[in-house]
PDB file of N, CA and C in Angstrom:
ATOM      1  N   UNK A   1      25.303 -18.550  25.279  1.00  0.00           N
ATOM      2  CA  UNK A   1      24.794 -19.864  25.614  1.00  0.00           C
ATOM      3  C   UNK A   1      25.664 -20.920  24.948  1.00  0.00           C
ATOM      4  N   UNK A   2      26.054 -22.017  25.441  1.00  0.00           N
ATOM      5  CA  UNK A   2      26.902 -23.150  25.098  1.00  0.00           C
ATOM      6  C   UNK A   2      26.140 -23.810  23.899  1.00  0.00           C
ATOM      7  N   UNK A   3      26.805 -24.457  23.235  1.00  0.00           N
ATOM      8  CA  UNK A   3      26.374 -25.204  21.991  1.00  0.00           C
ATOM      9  C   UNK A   3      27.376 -26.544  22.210  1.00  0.00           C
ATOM     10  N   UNK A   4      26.466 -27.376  22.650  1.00  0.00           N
ATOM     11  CA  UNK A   4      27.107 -28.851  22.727  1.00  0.00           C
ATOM     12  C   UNK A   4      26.012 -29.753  22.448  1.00  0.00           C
ATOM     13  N   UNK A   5      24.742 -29.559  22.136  1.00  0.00           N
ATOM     14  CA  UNK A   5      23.676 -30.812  21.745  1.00  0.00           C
ATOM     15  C   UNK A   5      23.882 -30.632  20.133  1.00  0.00           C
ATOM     16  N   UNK A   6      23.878 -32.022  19.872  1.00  0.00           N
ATOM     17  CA  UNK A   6      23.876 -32.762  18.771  1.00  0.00           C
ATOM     18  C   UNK A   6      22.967 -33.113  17.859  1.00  0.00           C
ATOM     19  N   UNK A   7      22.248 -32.506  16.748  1.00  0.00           N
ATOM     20  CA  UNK A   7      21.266 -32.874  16.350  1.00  0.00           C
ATOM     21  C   UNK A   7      21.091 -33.522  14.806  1.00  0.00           C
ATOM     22  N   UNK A   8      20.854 -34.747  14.325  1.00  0.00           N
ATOM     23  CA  UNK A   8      20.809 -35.631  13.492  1.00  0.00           C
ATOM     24  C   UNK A   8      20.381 -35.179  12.398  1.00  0.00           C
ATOM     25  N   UNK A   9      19.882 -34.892  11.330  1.00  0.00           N
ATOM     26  CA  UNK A   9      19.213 -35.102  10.535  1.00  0.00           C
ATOM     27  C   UNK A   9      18.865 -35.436   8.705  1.00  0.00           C
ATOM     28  N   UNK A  10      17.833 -36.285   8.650  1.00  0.00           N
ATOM     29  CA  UNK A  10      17.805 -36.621   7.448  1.00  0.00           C
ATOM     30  C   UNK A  10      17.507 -35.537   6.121  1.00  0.00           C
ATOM     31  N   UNK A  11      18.048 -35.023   4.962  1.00  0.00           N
ATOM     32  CA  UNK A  11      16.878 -34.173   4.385  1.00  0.00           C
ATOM     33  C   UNK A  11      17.299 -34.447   2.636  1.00  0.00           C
ATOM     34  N   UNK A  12      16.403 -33.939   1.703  1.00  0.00           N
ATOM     35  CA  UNK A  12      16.881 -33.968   0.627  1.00  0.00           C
ATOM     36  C   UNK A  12      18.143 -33.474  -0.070  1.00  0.00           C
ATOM     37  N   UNK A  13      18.773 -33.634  -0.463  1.00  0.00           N
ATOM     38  CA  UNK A  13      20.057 -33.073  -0.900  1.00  0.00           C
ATOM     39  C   UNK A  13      19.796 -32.068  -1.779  1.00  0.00           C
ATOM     40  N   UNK A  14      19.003 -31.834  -2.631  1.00  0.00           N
ATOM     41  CA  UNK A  14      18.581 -30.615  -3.448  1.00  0.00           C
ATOM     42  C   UNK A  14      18.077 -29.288  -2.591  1.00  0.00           C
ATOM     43  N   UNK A  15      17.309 -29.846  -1.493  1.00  0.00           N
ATOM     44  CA  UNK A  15      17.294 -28.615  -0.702  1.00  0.00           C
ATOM     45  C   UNK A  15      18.412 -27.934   0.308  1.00  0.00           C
ATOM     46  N   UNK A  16      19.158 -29.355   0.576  1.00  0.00           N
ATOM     47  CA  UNK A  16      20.111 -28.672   1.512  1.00  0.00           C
ATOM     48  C   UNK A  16      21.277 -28.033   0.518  1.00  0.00           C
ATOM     49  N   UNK A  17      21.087 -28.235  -0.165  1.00  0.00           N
ATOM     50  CA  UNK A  17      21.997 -27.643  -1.185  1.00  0.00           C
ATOM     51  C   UNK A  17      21.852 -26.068  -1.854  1.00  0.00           C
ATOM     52  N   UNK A  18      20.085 -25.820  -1.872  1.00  0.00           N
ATOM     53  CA  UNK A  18      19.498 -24.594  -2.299  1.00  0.00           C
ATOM     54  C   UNK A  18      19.657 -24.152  -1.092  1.00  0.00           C
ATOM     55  N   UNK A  19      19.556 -24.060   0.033  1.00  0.00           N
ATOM     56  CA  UNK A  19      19.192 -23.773   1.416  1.00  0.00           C
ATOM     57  C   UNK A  19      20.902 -23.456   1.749  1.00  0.00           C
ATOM     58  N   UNK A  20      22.162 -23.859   1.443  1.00  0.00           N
ATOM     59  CA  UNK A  20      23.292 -23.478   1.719  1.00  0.00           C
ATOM     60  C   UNK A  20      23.667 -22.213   0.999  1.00  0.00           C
ATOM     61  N   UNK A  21      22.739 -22.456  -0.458  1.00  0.00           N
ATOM     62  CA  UNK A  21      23.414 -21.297  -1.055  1.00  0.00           C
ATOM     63  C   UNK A  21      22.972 -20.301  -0.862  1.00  0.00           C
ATOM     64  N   UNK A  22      21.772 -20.028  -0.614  1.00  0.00           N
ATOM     65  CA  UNK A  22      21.086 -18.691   0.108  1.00  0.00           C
ATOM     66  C   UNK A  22      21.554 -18.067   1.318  1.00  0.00           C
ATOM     67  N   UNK A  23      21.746 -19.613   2.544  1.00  0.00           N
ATOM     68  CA  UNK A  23      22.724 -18.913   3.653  1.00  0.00           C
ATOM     69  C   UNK A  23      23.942 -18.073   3.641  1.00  0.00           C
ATOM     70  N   UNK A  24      24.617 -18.927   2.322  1.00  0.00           N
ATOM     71  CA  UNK A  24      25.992 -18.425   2.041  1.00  0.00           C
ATOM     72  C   UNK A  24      26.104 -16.973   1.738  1.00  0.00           C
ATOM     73  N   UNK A  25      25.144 -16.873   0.678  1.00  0.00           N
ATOM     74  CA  UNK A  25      24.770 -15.565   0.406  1.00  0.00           C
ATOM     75  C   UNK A  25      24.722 -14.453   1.890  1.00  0.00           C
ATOM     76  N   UNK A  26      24.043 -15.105   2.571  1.00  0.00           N
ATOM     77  CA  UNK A  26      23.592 -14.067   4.050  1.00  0.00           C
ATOM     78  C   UNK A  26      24.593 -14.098   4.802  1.00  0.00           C
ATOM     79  N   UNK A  27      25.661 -15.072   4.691  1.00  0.00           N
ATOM     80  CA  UNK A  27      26.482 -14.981   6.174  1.00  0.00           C
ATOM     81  C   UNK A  27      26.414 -15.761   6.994  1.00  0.00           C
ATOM     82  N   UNK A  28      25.315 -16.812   6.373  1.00  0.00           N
ATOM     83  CA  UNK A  28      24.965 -17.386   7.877  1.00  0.00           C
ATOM     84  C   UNK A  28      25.037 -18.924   7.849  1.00  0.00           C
ATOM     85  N   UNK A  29      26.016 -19.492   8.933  1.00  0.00           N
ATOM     86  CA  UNK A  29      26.181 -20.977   8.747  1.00  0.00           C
ATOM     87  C   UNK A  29      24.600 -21.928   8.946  1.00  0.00           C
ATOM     88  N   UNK A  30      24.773 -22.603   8.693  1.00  0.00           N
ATOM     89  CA  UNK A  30      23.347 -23.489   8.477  1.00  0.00           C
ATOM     90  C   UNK A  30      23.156 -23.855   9.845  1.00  0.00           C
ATOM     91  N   UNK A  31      24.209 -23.923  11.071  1.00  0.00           N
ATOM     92  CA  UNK A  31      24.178 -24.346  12.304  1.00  0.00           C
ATOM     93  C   UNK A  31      22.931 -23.272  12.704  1.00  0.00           C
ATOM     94  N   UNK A  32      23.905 -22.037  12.989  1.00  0.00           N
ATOM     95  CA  UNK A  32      23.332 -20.681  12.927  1.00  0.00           C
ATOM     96  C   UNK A  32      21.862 -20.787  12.219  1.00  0.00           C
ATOM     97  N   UNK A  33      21.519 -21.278  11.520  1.00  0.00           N
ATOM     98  CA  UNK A  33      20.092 -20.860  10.761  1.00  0.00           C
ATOM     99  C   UNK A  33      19.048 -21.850  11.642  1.00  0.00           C
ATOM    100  N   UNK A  34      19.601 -23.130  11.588  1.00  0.00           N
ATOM    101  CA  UNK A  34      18.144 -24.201  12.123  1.00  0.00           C
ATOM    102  C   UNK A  34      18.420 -23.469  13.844  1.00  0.00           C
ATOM    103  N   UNK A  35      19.642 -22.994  14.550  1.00  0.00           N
ATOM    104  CA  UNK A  35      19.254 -22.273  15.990  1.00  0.00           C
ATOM    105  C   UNK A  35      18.678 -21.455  15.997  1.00  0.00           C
ATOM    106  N   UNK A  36      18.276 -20.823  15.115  1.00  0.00           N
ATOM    107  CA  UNK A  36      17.578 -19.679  14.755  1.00  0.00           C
ATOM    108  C   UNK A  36      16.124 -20.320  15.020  1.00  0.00           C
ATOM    109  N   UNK A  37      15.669 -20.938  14.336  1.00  0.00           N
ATOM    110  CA  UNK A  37      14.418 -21.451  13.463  1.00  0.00           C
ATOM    111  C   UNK A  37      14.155 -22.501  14.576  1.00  0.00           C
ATOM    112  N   UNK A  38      14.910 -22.852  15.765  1.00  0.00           N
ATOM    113  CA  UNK A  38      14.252 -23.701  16.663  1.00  0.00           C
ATOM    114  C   UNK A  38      13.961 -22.571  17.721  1.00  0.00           C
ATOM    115  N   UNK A  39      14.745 -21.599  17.942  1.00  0.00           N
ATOM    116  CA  UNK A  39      14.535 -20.528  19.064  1.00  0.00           C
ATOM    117  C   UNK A  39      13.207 -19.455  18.602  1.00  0.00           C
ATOM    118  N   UNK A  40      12.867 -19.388  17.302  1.00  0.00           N
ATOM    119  CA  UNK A  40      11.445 -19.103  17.219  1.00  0.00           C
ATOM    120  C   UNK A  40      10.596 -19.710  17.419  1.00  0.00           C
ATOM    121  N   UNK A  41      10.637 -21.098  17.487  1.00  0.00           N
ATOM    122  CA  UNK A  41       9.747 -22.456  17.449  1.00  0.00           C
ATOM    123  C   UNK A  41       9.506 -21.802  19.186  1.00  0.00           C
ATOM    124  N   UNK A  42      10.231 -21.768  20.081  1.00  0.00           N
ATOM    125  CA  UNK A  42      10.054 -21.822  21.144  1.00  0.00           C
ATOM    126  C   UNK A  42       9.398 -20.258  21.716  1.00  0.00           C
ATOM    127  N   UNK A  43       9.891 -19.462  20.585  1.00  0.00           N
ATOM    128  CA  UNK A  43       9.258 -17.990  21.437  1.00  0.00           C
ATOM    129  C   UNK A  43       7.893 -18.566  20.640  1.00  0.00           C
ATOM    130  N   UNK A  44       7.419 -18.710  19.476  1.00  0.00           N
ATOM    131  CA  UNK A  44       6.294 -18.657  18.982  1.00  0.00           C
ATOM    132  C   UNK A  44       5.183 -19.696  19.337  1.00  0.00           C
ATOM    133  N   UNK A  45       5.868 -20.822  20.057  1.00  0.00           N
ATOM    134  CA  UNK A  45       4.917 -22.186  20.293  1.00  0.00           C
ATOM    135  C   UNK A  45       4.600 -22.516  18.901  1.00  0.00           C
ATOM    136  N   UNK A  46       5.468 -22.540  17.730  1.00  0.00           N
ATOM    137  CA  UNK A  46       4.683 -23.401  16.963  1.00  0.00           C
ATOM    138  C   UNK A  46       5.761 -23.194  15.923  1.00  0.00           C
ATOM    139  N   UNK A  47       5.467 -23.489  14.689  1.00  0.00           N
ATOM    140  CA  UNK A  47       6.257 -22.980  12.933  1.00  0.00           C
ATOM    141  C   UNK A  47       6.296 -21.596  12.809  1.00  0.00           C
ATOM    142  N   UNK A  48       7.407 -20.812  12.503  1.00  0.00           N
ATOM    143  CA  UNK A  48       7.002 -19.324  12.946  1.00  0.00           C
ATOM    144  C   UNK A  48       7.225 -18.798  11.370  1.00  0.00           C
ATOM    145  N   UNK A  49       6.195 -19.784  10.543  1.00  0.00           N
ATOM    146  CA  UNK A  49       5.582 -18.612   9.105  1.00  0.00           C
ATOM    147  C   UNK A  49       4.401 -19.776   9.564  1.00  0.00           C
ATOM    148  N   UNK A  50       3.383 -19.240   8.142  1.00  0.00           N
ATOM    149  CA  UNK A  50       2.454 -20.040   7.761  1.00  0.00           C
ATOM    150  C   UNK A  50       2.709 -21.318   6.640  1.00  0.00           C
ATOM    151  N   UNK A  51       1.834 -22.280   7.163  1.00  0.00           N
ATOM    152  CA  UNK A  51       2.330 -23.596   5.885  1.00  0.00           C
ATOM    153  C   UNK A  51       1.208 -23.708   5.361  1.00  0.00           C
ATOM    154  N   UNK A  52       1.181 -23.251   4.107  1.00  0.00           N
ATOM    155  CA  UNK A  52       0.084 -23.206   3.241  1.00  0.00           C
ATOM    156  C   UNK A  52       0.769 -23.769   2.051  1.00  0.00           C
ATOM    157  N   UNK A  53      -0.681 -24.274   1.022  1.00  0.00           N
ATOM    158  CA  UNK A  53      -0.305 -24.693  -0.323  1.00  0.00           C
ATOM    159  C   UNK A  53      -0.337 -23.507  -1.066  1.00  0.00           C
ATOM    160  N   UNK A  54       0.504 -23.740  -2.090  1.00  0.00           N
ATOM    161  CA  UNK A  54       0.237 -22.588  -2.689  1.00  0.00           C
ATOM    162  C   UNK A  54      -0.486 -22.344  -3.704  1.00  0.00           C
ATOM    163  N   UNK A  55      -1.019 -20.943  -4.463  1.00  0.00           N
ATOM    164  CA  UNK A  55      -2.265 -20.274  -4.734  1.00  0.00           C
ATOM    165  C   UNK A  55      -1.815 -20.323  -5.594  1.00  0.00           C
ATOM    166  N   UNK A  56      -2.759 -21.438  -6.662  1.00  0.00           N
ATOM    167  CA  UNK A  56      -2.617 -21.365  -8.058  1.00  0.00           C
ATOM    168  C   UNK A  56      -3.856 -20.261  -8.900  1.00  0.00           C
ATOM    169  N   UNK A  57      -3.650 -19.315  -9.706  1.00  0.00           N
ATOM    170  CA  UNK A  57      -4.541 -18.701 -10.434  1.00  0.00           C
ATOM    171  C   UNK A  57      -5.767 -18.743 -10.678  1.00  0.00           C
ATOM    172  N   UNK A  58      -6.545 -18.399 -10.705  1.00  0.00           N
ATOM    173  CA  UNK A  58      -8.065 -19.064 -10.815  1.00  0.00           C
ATOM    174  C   UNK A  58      -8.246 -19.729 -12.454  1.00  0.00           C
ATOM    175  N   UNK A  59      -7.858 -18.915 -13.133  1.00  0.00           N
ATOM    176  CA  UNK A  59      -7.777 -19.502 -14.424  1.00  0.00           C
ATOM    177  C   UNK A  59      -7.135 -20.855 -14.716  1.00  0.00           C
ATOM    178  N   UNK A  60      -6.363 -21.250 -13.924  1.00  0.00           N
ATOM    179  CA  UNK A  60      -5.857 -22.697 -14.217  1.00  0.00           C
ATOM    180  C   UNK A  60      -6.080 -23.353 -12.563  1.00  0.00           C
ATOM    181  N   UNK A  61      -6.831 -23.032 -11.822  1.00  0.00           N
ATOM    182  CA  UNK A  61      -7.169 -23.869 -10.854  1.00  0.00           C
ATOM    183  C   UNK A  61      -8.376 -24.926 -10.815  1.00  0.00           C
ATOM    184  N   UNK A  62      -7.988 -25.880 -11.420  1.00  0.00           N
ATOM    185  CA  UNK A  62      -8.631 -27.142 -11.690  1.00  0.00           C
ATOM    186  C   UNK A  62     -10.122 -26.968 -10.051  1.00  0.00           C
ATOM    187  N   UNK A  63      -9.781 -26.805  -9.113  1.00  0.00           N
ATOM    188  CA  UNK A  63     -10.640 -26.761  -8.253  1.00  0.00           C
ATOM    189  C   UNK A  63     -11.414 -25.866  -8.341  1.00  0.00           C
ATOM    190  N   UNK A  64     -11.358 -24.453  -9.160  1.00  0.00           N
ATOM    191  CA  UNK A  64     -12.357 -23.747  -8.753  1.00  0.00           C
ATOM    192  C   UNK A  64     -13.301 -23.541 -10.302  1.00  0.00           C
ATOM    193  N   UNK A  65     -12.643 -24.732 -11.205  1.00  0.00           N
ATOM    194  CA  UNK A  65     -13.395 -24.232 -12.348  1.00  0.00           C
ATOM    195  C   UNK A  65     -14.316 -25.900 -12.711  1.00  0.00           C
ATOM    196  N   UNK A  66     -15.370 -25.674 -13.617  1.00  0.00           N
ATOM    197  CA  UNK A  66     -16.225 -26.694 -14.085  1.00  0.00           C
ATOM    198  C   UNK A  66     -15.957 -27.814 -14.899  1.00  0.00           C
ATOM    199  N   UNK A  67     -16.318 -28.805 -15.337  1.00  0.00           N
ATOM    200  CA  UNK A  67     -15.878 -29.457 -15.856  1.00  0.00           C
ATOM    201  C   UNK A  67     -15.553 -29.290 -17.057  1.00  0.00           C
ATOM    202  N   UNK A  68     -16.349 -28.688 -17.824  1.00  0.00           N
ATOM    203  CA  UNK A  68     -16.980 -27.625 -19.320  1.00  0.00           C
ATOM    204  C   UNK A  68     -15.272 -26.565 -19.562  1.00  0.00           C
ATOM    205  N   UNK A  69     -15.372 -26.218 -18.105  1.00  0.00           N
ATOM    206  CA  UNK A  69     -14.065 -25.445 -18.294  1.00  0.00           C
ATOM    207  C   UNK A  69     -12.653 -26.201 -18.459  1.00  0.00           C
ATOM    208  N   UNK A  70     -12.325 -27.203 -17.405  1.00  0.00           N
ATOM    209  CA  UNK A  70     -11.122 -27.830 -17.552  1.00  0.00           C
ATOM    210  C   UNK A  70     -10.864 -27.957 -19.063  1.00  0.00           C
ATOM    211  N   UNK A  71     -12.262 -28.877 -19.568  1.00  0.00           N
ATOM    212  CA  UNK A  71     -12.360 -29.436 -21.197  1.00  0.00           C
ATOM    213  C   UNK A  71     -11.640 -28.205 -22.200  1.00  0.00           C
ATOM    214  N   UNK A  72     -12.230 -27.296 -21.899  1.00  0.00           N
ATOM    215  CA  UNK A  72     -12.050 -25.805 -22.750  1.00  0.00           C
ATOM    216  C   UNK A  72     -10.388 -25.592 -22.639  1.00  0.00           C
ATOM    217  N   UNK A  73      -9.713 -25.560 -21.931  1.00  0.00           N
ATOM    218  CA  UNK A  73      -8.166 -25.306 -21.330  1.00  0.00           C
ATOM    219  C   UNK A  73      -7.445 -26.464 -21.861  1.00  0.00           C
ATOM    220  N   UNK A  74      -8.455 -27.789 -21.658  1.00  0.00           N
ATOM    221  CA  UNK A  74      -7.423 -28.661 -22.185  1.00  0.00           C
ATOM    222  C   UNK A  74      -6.981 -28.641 -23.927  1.00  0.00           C
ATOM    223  N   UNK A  75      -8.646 -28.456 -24.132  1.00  0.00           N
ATOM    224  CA  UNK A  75      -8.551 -28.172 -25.710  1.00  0.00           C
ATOM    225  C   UNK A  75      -7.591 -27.338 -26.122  1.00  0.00           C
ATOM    226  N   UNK A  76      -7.621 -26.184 -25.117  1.00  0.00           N
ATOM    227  CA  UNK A  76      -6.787 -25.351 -25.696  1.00  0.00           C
ATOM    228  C   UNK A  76      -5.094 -25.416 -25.727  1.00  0.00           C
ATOM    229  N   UNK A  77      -4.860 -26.112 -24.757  1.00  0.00           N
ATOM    230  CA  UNK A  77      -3.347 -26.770 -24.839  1.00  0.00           C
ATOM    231  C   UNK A  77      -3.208 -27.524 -26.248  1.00  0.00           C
ATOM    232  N   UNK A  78      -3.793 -28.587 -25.996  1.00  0.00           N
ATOM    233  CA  UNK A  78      -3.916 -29.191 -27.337  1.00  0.00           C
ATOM    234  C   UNK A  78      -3.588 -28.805 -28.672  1.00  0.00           C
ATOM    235  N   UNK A  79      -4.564 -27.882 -28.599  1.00  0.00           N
ATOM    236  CA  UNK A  79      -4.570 -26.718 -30.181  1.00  0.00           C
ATOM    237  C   UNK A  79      -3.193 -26.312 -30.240  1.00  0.00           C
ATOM    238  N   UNK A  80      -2.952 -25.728 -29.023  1.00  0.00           N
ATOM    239  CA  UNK A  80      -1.306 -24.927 -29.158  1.00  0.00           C
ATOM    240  C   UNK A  80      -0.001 -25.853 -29.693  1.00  0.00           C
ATOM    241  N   UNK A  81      -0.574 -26.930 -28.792  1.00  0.00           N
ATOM    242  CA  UNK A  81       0.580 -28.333 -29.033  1.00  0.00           C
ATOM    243  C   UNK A  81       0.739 -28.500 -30.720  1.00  0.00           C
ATOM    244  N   UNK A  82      -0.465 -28.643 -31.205  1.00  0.00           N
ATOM    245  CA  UNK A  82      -0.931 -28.895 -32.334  1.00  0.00           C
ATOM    246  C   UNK A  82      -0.152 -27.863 -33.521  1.00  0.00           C
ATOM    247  N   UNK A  83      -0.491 -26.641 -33.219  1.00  0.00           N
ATOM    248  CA  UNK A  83       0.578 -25.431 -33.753  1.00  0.00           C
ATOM    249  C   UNK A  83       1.646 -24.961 -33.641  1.00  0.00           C
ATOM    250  N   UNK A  84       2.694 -26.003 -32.514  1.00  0.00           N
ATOM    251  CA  UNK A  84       3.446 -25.803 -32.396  1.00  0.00           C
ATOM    252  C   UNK A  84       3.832 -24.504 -31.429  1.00  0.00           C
ATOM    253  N   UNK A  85       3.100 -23.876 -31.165  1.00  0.00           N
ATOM    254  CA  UNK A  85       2.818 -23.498 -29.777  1.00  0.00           C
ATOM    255  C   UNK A  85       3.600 -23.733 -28.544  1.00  0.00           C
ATOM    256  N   UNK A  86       4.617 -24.145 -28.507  1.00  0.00           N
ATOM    257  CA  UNK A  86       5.219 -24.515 -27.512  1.00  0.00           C
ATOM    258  C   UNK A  86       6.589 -24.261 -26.800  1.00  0.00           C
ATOM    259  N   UNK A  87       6.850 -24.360 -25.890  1.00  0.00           N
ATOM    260  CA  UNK A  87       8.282 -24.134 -25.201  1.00  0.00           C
ATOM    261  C   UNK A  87       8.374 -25.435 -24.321  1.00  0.00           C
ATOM    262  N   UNK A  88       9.997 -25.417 -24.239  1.00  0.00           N
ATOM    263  CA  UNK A  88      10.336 -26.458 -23.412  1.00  0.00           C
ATOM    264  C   UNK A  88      10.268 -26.059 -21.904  1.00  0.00           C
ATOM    265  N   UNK A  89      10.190 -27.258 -21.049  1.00  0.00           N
ATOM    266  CA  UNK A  89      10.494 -27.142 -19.839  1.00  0.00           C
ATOM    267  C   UNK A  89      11.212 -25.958 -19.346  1.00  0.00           C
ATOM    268  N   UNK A  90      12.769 -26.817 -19.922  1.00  0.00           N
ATOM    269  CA  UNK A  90      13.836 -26.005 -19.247  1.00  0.00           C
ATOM    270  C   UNK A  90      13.772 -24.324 -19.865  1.00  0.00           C
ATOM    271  N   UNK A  91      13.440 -23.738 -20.756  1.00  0.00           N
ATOM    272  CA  UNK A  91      13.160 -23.059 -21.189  1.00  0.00           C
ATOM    273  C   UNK A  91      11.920 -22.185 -19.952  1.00  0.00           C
ATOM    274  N   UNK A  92      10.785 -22.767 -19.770  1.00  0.00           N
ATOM    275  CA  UNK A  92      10.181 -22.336 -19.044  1.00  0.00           C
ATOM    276  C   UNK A  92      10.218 -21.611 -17.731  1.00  0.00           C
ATOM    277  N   UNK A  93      11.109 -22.971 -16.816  1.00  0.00           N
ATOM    278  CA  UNK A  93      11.665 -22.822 -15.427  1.00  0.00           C
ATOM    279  C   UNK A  93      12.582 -21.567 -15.370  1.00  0.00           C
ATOM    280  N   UNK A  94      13.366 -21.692 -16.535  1.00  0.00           N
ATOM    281  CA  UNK A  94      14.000 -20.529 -16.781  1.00  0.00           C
ATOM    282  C   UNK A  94      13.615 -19.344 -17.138  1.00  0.00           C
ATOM    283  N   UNK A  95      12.531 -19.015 -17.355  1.00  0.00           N
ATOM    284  CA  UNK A  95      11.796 -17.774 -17.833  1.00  0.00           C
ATOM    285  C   UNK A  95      11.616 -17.750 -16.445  1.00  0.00           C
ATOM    286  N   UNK A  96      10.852 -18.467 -15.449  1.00  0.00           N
ATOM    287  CA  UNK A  96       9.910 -17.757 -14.303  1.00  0.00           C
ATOM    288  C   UNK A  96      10.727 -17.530 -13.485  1.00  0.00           C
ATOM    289  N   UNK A  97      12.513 -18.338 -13.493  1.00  0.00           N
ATOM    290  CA  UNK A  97      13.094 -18.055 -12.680  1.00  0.00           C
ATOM    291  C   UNK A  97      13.919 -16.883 -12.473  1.00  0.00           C
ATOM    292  N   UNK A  98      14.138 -16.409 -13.759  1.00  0.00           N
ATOM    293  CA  UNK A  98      14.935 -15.105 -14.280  1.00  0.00           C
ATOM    294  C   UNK A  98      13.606 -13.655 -13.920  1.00  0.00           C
ATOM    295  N   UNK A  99      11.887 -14.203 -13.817  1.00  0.00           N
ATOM    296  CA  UNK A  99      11.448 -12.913 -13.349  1.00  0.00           C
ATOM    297  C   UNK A  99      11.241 -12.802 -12.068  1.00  0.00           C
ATOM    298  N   UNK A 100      11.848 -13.970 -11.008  1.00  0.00           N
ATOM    299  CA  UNK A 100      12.171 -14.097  -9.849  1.00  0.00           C
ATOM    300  C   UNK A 100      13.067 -13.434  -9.479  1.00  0.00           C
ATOM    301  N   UNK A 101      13.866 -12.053  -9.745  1.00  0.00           N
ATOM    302  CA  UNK A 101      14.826 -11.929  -9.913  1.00  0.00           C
ATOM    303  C   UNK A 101      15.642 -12.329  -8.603  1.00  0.00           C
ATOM    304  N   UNK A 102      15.188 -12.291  -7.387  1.00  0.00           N
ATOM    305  CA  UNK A 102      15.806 -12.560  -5.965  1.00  0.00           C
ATOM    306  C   UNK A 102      16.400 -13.829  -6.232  1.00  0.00           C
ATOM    307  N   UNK A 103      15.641 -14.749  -7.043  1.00  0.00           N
ATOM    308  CA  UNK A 103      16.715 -16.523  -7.357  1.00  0.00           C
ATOM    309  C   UNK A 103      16.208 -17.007  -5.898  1.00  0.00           C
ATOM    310  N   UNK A 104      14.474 -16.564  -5.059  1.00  0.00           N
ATOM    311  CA  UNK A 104      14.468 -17.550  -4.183  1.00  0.00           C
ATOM    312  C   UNK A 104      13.520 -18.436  -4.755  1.00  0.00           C
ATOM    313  N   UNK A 105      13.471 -19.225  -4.736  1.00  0.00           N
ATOM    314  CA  UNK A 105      12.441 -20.434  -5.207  1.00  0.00           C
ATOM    315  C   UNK A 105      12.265 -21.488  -4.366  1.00  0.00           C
TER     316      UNK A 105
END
Protein backbone atom coordinates (compact mmCIF):
# COMPACT_ATOMS: atom_id res chain seq x y z
CA UNK A 1 0.00 0.00 0.00
CA UNK A 2 1.37 3.58 -0.90
CA UNK A 3 2.36 5.92 1.87
CA UNK A 4 1.85 9.51 0.76
CA UNK A 5 -0.67 11.10 3.53
CA UNK A 6 0.84 13.42 5.77
CA UNK A 7 0.14 13.48 9.26
CA UNK A 8 0.92 16.49 11.77
CA UNK A 9 1.45 16.13 15.11
CA UNK A 10 1.83 17.82 18.40
CA UNK A 11 3.30 15.68 21.48
CA UNK A 12 5.51 15.95 24.51
CA UNK A 13 9.08 15.70 23.90
CA UNK A 14 9.83 13.41 26.88
CA UNK A 15 7.59 10.92 25.47
CA UNK A 16 8.54 11.07 22.02
CA UNK A 17 11.79 10.66 23.11
CA UNK A 18 11.00 7.47 25.55
CA UNK A 19 8.77 6.15 22.75
CA UNK A 20 11.91 6.37 20.09
CA UNK A 21 14.01 4.60 22.31
CA UNK A 22 11.97 1.58 22.80
CA UNK A 23 11.19 1.57 18.97
CA UNK A 24 14.81 1.73 18.36
CA UNK A 25 15.30 -1.03 20.46
CA UNK A 26 12.54 -3.13 18.25
CA UNK A 27 13.45 -2.11 14.81
CA UNK A 28 10.82 -0.17 14.27
CA UNK A 29 10.62 3.42 12.77
CA UNK A 30 8.06 5.54 14.60
CA UNK A 31 6.36 6.01 11.00
CA UNK A 32 6.00 2.21 11.09
CA UNK A 33 4.64 2.22 14.74
CA UNK A 34 1.68 5.07 14.71
CA UNK A 35 0.69 2.84 10.98
CA UNK A 36 0.55 0.22 13.03
CA UNK A 37 -1.55 1.70 15.89
CA UNK A 38 -3.94 3.48 13.35
CA UNK A 39 -4.51 0.10 11.32
CA UNK A 40 -5.65 -1.49 14.67
CA UNK A 41 -7.75 1.55 15.41
CA UNK A 42 -9.52 0.50 12.26
CA UNK A 43 -9.62 -3.41 12.58
CA UNK A 44 -10.68 -2.85 16.29
CA UNK A 45 -13.19 0.27 15.96
CA UNK A 46 -11.68 1.85 18.76
CA UNK A 47 -8.02 2.16 21.10
CA UNK A 48 -6.76 -1.33 20.73
CA UNK A 49 -5.55 -1.74 24.69
CA UNK A 50 -7.53 -0.59 27.58
CA UNK A 51 -7.20 3.13 29.09
CA UNK A 52 -7.39 2.78 32.56
CA UNK A 53 -5.92 4.64 35.63
CA UNK A 54 -3.74 2.94 37.27
CA UNK A 55 -4.13 0.59 40.45
CA UNK A 56 -2.69 2.03 43.31
CA UNK A 57 -2.36 -0.54 46.43
CA UNK A 58 -5.02 -0.62 48.80
CA UNK A 59 -2.79 0.31 51.54
CA UNK A 60 -1.97 3.68 50.17
CA UNK A 61 -5.17 4.23 48.20
CA UNK A 62 -6.45 7.36 49.66
CA UNK A 63 -9.96 6.28 48.08
CA UNK A 64 -10.48 3.15 49.56
CA UNK A 65 -9.33 3.94 53.07
CA UNK A 66 -11.03 6.19 56.08
CA UNK A 67 -10.24 9.18 57.24
CA UNK A 68 -8.79 7.67 60.73
CA UNK A 69 -6.66 5.79 58.23
CA UNK A 70 -5.18 8.44 55.84
CA UNK A 71 -4.36 10.31 59.48
CA UNK A 72 -2.55 6.98 60.63
CA UNK A 73 -0.18 6.84 57.21
CA UNK A 74 0.28 10.34 57.38
CA UNK A 75 1.51 10.16 60.91
CA UNK A 76 3.42 7.62 59.92
CA UNK A 77 5.41 9.37 57.17
CA UNK A 78 5.95 11.99 59.46
CA UNK A 79 7.52 9.83 62.20
CA UNK A 80 9.86 8.38 59.49
CA UNK A 81 10.66 11.97 58.20
CA UNK A 82 11.26 12.74 61.74
CA UNK A 83 13.92 9.71 62.08
CA UNK A 84 15.35 10.30 59.28
CA UNK A 85 13.76 7.61 57.59
CA UNK A 86 14.18 8.65 54.32
CA UNK A 87 15.36 8.40 50.66
CA UNK A 88 15.54 10.73 47.95
CA UNK A 89 13.48 10.98 44.96
CA UNK A 90 16.00 10.23 42.54
CA UNK A 91 17.13 7.49 44.57
CA UNK A 92 13.65 6.11 44.61
CA UNK A 93 12.66 6.33 40.81
CA UNK A 94 15.72 4.56 40.57
CA UNK A 95 15.08 1.69 42.79
CA UNK A 96 11.55 0.97 41.05
CA UNK A 97 13.09 1.49 37.86
CA UNK A 98 16.02 -0.96 38.13
CA UNK A 99 13.11 -3.70 39.48
CA UNK A 100 11.45 -2.88 36.20
CA UNK A 101 14.00 -4.65 34.74
CA UNK A 102 12.39 -4.39 30.96
CA UNK A 103 13.19 -0.20 31.46
CA UNK A 104 9.38 0.10 30.20
CA UNK A 105 7.83 2.79 32.15
Amino acid sequence: MEKNATLNIRINPDVKKSAETVLSRLGVPMATAIDMFLKQVTLTGGIPFAITLPKAPESVNADMMSVSQIRDKLAEGLSDVERGKVRSARESFKRFKDSHSDGAL
